[in-house]
PDB file of N, CA and C in Angstrom:
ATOM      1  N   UNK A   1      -0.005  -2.095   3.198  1.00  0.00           N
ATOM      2  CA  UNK A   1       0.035  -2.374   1.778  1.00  0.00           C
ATOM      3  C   UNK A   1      -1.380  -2.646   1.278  1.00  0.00           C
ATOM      4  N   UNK A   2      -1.432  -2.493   0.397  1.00  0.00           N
ATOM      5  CA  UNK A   2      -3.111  -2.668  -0.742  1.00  0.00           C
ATOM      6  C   UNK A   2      -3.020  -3.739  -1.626  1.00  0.00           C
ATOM      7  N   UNK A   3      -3.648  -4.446  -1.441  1.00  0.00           N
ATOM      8  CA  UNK A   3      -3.707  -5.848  -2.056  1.00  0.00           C
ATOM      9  C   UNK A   3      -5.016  -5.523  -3.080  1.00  0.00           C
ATOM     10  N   UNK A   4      -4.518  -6.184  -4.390  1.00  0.00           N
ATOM     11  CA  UNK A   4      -5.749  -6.854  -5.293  1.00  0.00           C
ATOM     12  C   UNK A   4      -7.029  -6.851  -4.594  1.00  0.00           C
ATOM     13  N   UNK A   5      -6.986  -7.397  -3.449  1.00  0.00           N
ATOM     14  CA  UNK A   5      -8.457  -7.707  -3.248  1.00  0.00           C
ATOM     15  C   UNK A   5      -9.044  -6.532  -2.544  1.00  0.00           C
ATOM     16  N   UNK A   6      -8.445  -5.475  -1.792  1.00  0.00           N
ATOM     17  CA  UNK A   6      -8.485  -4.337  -1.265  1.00  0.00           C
ATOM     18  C   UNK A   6      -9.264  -3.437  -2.288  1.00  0.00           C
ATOM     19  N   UNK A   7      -8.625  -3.415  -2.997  1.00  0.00           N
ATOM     20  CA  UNK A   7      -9.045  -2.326  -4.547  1.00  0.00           C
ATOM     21  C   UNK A   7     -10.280  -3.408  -4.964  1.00  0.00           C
ATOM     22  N   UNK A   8     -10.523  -4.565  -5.050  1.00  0.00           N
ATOM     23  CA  UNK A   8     -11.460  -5.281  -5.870  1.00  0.00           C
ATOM     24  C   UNK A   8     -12.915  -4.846  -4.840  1.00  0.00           C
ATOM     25  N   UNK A   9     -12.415  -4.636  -3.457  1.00  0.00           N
ATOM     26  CA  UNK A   9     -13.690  -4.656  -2.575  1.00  0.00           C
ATOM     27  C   UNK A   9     -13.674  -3.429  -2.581  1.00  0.00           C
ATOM     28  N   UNK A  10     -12.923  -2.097  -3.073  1.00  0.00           N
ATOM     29  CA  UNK A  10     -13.132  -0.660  -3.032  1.00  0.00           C
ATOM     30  C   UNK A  10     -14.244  -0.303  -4.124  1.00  0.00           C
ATOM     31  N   UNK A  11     -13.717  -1.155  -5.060  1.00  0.00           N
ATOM     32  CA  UNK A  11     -14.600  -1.018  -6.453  1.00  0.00           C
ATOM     33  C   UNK A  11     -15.804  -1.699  -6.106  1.00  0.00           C
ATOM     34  N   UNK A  12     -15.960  -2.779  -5.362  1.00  0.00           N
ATOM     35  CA  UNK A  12     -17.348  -3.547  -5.170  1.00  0.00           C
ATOM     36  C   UNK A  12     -17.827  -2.249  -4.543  1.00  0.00           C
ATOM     37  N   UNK A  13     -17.928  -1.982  -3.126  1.00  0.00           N
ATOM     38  CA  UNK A  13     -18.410  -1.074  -2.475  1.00  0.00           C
ATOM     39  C   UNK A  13     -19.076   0.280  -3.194  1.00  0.00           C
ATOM     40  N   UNK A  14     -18.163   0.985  -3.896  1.00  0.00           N
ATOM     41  CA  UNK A  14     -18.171   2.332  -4.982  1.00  0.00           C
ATOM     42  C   UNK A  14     -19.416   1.852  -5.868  1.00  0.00           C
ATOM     43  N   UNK A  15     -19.234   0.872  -6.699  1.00  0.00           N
ATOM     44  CA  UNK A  15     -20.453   0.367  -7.449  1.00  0.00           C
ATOM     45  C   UNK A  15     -21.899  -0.042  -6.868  1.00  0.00           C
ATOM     46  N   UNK A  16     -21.668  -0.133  -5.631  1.00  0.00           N
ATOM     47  CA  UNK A  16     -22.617  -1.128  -4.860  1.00  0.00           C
ATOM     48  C   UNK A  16     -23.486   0.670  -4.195  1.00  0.00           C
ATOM     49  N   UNK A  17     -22.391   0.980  -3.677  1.00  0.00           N
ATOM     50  CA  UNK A  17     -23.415   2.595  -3.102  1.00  0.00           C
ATOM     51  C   UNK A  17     -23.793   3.197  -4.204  1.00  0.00           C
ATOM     52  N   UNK A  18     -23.552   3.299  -5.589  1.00  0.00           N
ATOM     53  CA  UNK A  18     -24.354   3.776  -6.488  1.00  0.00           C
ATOM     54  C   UNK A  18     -25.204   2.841  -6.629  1.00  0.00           C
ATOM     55  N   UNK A  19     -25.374   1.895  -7.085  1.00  0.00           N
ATOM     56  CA  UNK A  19     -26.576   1.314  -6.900  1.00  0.00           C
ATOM     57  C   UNK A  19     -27.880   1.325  -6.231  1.00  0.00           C
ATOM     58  N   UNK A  20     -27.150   0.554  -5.323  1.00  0.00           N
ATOM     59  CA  UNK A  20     -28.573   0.075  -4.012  1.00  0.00           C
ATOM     60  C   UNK A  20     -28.316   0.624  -2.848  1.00  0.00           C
ATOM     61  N   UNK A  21     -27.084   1.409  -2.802  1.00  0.00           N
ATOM     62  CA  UNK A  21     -26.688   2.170  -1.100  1.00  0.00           C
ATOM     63  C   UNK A  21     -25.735   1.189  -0.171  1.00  0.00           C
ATOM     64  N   UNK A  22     -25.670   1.369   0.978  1.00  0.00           N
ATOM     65  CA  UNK A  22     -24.604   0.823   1.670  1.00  0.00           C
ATOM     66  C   UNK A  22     -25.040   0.816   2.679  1.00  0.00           C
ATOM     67  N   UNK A  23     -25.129  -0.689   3.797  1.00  0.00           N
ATOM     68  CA  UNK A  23     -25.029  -0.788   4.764  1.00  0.00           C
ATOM     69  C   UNK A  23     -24.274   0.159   5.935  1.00  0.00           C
ATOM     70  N   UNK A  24     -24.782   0.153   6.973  1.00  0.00           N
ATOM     71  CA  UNK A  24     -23.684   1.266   8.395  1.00  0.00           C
ATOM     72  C   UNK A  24     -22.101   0.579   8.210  1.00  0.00           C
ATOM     73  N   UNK A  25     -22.736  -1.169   7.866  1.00  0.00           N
ATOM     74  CA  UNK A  25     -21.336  -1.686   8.478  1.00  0.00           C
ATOM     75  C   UNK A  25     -20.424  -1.909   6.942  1.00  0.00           C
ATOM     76  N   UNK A  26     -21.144  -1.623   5.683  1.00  0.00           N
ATOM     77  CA  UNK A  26     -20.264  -1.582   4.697  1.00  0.00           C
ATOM     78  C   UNK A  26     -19.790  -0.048   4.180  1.00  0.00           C
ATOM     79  N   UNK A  27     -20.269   0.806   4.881  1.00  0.00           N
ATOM     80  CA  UNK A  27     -19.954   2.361   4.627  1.00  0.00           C
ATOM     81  C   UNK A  27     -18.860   2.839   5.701  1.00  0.00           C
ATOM     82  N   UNK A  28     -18.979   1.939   6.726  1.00  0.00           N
ATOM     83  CA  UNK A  28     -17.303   1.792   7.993  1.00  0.00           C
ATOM     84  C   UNK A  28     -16.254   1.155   6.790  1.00  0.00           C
ATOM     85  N   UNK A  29     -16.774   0.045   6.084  1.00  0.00           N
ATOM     86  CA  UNK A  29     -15.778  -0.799   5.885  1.00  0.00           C
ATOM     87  C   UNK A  29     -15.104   0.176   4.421  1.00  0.00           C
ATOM     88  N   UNK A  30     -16.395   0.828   3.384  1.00  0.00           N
ATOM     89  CA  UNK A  30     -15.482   1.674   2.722  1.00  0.00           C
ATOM     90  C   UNK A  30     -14.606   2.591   3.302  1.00  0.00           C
ATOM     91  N   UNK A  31     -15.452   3.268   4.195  1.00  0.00           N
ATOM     92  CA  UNK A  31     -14.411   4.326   4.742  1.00  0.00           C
ATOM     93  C   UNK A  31     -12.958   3.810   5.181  1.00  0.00           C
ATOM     94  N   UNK A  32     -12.746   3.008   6.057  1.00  0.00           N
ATOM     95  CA  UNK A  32     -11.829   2.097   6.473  1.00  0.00           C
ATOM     96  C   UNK A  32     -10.547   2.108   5.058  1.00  0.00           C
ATOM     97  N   UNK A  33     -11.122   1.168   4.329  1.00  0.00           N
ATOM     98  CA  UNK A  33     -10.844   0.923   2.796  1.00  0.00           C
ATOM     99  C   UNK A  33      -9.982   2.117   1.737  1.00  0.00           C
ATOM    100  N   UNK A  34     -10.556   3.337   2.066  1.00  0.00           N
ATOM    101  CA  UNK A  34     -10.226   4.387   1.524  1.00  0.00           C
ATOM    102  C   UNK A  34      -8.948   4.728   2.163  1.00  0.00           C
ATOM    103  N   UNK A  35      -9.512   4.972   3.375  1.00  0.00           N
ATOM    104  CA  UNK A  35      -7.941   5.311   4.363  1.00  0.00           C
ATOM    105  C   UNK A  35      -7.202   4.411   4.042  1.00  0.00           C
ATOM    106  N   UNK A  36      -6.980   3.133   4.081  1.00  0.00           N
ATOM    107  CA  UNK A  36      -5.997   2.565   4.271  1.00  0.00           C
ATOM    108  C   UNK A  36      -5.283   2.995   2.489  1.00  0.00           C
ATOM    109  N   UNK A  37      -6.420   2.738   1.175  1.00  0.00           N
ATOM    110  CA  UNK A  37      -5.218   3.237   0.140  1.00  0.00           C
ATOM    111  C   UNK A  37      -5.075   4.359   0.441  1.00  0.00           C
ATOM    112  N   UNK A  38      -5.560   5.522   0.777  1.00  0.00           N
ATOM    113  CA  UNK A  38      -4.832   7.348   0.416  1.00  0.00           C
ATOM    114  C   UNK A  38      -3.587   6.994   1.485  1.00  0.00           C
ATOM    115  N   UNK A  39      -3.624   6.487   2.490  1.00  0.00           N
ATOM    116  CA  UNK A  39      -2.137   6.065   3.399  1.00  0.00           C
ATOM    117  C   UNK A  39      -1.440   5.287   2.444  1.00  0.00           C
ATOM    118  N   UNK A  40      -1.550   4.581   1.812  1.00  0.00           N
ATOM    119  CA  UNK A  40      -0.619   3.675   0.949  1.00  0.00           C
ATOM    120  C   UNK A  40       0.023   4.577  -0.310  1.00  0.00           C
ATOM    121  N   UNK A  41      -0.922   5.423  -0.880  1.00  0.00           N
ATOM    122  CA  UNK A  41      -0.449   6.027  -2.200  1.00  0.00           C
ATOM    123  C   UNK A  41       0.885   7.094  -1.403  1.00  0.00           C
ATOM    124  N   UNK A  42      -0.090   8.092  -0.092  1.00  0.00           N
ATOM    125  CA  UNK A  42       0.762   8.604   0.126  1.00  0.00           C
ATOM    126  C   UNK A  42       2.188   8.253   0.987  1.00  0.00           C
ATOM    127  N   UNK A  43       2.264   7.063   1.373  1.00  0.00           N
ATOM    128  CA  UNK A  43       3.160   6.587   1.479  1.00  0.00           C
ATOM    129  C   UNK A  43       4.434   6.127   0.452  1.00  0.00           C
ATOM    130  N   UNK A  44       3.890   5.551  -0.554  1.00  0.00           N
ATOM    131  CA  UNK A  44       4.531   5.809  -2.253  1.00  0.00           C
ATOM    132  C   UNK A  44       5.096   6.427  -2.297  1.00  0.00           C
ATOM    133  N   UNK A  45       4.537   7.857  -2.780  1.00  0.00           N
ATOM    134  CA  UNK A  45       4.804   9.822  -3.012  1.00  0.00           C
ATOM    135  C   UNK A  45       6.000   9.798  -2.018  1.00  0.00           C
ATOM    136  N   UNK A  46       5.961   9.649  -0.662  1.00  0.00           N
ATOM    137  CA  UNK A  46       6.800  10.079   0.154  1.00  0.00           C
ATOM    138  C   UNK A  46       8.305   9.420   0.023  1.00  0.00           C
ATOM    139  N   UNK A  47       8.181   8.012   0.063  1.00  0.00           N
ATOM    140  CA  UNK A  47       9.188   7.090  -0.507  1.00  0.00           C
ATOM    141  C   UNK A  47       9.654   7.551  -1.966  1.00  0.00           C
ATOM    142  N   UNK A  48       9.229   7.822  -2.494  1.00  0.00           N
ATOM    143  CA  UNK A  48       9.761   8.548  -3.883  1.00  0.00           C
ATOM    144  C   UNK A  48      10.586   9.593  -3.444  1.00  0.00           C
ATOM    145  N   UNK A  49       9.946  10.420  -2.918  1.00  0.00           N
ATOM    146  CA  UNK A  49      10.484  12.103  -2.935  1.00  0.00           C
ATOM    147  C   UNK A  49      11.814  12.229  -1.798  1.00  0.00           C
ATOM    148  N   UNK A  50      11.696  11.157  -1.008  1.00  0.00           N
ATOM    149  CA  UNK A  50      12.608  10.645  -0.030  1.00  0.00           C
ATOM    150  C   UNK A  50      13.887  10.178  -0.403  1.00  0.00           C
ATOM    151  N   UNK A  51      13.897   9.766  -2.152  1.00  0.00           N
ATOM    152  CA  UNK A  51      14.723   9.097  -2.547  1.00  0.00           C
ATOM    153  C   UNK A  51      15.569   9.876  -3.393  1.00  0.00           C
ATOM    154  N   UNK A  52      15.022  11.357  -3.661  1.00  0.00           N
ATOM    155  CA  UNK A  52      15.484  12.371  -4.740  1.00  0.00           C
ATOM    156  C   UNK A  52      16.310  12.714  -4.607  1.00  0.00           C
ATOM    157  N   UNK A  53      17.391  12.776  -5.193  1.00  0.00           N
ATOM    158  CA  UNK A  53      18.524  13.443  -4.408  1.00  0.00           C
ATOM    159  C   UNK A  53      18.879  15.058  -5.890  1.00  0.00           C
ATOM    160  N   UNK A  54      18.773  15.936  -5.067  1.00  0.00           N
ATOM    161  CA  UNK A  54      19.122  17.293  -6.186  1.00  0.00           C
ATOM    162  C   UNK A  54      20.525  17.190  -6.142  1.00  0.00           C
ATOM    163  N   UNK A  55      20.814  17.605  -7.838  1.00  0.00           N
ATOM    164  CA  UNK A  55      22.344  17.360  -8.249  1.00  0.00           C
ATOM    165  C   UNK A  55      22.223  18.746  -9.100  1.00  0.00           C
ATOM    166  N   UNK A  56      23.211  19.873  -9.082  1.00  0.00           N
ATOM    167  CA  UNK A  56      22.944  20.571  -9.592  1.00  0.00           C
ATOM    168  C   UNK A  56      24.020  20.438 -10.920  1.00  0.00           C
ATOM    169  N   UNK A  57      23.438  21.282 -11.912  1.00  0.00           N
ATOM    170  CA  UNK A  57      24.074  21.092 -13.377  1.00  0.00           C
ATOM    171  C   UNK A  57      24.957  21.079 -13.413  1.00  0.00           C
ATOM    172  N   UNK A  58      25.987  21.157 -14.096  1.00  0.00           N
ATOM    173  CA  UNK A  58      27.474  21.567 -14.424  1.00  0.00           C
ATOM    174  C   UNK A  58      27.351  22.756 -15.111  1.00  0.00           C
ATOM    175  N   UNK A  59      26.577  23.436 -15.551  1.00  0.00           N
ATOM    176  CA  UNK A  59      26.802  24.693 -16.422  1.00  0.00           C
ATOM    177  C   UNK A  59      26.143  25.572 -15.520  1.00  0.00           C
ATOM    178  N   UNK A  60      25.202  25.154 -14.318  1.00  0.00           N
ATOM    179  CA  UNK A  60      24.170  26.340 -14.150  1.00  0.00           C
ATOM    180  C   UNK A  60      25.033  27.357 -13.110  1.00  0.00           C
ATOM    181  N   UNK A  61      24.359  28.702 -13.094  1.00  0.00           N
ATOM    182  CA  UNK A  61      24.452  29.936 -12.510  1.00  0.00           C
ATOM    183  C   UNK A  61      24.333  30.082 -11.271  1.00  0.00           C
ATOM    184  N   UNK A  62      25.025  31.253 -10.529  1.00  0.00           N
ATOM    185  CA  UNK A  62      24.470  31.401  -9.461  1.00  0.00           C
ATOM    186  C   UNK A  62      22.297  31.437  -9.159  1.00  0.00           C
ATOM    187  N   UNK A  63      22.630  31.687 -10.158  1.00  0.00           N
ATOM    188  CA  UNK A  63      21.056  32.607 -10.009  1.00  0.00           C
ATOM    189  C   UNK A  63      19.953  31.636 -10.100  1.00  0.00           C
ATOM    190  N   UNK A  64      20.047  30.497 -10.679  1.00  0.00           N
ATOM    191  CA  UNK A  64      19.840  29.111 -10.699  1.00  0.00           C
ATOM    192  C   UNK A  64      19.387  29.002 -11.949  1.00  0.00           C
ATOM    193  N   UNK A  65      19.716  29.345 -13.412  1.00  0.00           N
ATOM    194  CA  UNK A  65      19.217  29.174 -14.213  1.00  0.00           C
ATOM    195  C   UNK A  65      20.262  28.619 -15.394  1.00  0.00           C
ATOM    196  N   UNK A  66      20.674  27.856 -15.990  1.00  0.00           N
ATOM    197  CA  UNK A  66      21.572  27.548 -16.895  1.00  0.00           C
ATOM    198  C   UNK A  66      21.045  28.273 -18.254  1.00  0.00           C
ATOM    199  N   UNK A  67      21.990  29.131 -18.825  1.00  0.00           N
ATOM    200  CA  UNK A  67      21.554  30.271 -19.641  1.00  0.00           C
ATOM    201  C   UNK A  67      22.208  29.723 -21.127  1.00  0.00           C
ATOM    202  N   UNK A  68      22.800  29.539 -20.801  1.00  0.00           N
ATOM    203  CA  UNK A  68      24.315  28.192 -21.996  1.00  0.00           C
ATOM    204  C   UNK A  68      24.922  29.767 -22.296  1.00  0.00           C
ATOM    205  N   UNK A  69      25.935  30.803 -21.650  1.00  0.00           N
ATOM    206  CA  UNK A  69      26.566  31.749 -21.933  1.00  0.00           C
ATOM    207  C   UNK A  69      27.757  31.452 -22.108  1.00  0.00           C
ATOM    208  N   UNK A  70      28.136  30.216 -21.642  1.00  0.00           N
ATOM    209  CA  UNK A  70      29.522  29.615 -22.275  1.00  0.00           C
ATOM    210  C   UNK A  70      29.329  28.796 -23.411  1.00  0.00           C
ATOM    211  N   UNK A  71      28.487  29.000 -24.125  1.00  0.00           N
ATOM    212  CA  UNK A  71      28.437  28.913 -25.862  1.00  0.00           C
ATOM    213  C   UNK A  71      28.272  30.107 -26.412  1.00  0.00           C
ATOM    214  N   UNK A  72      28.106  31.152 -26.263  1.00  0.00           N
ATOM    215  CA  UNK A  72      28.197  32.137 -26.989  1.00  0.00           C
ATOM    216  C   UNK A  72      29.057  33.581 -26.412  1.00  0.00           C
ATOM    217  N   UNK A  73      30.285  33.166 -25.122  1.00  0.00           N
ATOM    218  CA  UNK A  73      30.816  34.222 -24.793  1.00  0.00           C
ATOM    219  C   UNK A  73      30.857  35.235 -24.346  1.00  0.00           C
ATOM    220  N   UNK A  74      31.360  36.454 -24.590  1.00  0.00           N
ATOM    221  CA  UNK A  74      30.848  37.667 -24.216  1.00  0.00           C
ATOM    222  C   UNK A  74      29.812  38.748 -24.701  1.00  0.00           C
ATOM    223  N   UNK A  75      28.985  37.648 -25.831  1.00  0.00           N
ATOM    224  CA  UNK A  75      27.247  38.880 -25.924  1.00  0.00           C
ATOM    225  C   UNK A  75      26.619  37.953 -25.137  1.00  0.00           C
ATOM    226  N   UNK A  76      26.908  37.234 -23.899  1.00  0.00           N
ATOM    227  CA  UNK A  76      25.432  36.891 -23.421  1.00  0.00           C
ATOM    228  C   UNK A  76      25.680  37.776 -22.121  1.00  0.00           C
ATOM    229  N   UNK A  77      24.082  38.431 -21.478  1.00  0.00           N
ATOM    230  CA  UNK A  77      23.481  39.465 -20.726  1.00  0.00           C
ATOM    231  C   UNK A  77      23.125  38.959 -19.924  1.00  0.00           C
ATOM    232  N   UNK A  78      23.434  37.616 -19.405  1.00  0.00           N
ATOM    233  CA  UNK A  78      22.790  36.645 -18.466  1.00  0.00           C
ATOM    234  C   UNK A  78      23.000  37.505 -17.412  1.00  0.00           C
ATOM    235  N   UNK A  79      24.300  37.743 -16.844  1.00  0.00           N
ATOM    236  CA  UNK A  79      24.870  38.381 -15.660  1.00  0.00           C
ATOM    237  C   UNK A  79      24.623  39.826 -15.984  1.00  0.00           C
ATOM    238  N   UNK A  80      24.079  40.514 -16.218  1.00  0.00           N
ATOM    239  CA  UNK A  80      23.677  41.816 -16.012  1.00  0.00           C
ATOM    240  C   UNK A  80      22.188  42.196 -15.197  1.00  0.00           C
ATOM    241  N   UNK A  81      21.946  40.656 -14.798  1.00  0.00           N
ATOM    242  CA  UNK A  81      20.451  41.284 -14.153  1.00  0.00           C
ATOM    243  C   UNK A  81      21.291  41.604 -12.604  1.00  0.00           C
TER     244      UNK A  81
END
């Protein structure tokens, strides 16, 4: 997990190497820092997408497109492709 102070010392660091540059042992500790949020965000993303569940329409088509041809009957051309 990424704590407040995680992000507060990502932003110190980021500001600090534009500045004046970065120590060996504070350019480990960004790097470090980075990994651990892009693992956290993408951990997020995954937990999200993990949670999706596809429900398909009530009106849609084989073909996968809901055309609304049961509002207008027999002039819709949906099914002629």
């Amino acid at each position: 997990m990424i704590t407040k102070e995680d992000i507060d010392r990502i932003n110190f660091l980021a500001r600090k190497s534009k500045k004046d540059g970065l120590t060996e042992e504070e350019k480990e500790e960004q790097k470090r820092l980075r990994r651990k949020y892009i693992d956290w965000i993408k951990y997020q993303v995954k937990t999200q997408l993990d949670s999706i569940e596809i429900v398909e329409k009530n009106n849609a088509h084989e073909h996968g497109h809901d055309c609304g041809c049961h509002k207008h009957g027999s002039d819709c051309d949906c099914h002629k492709h």
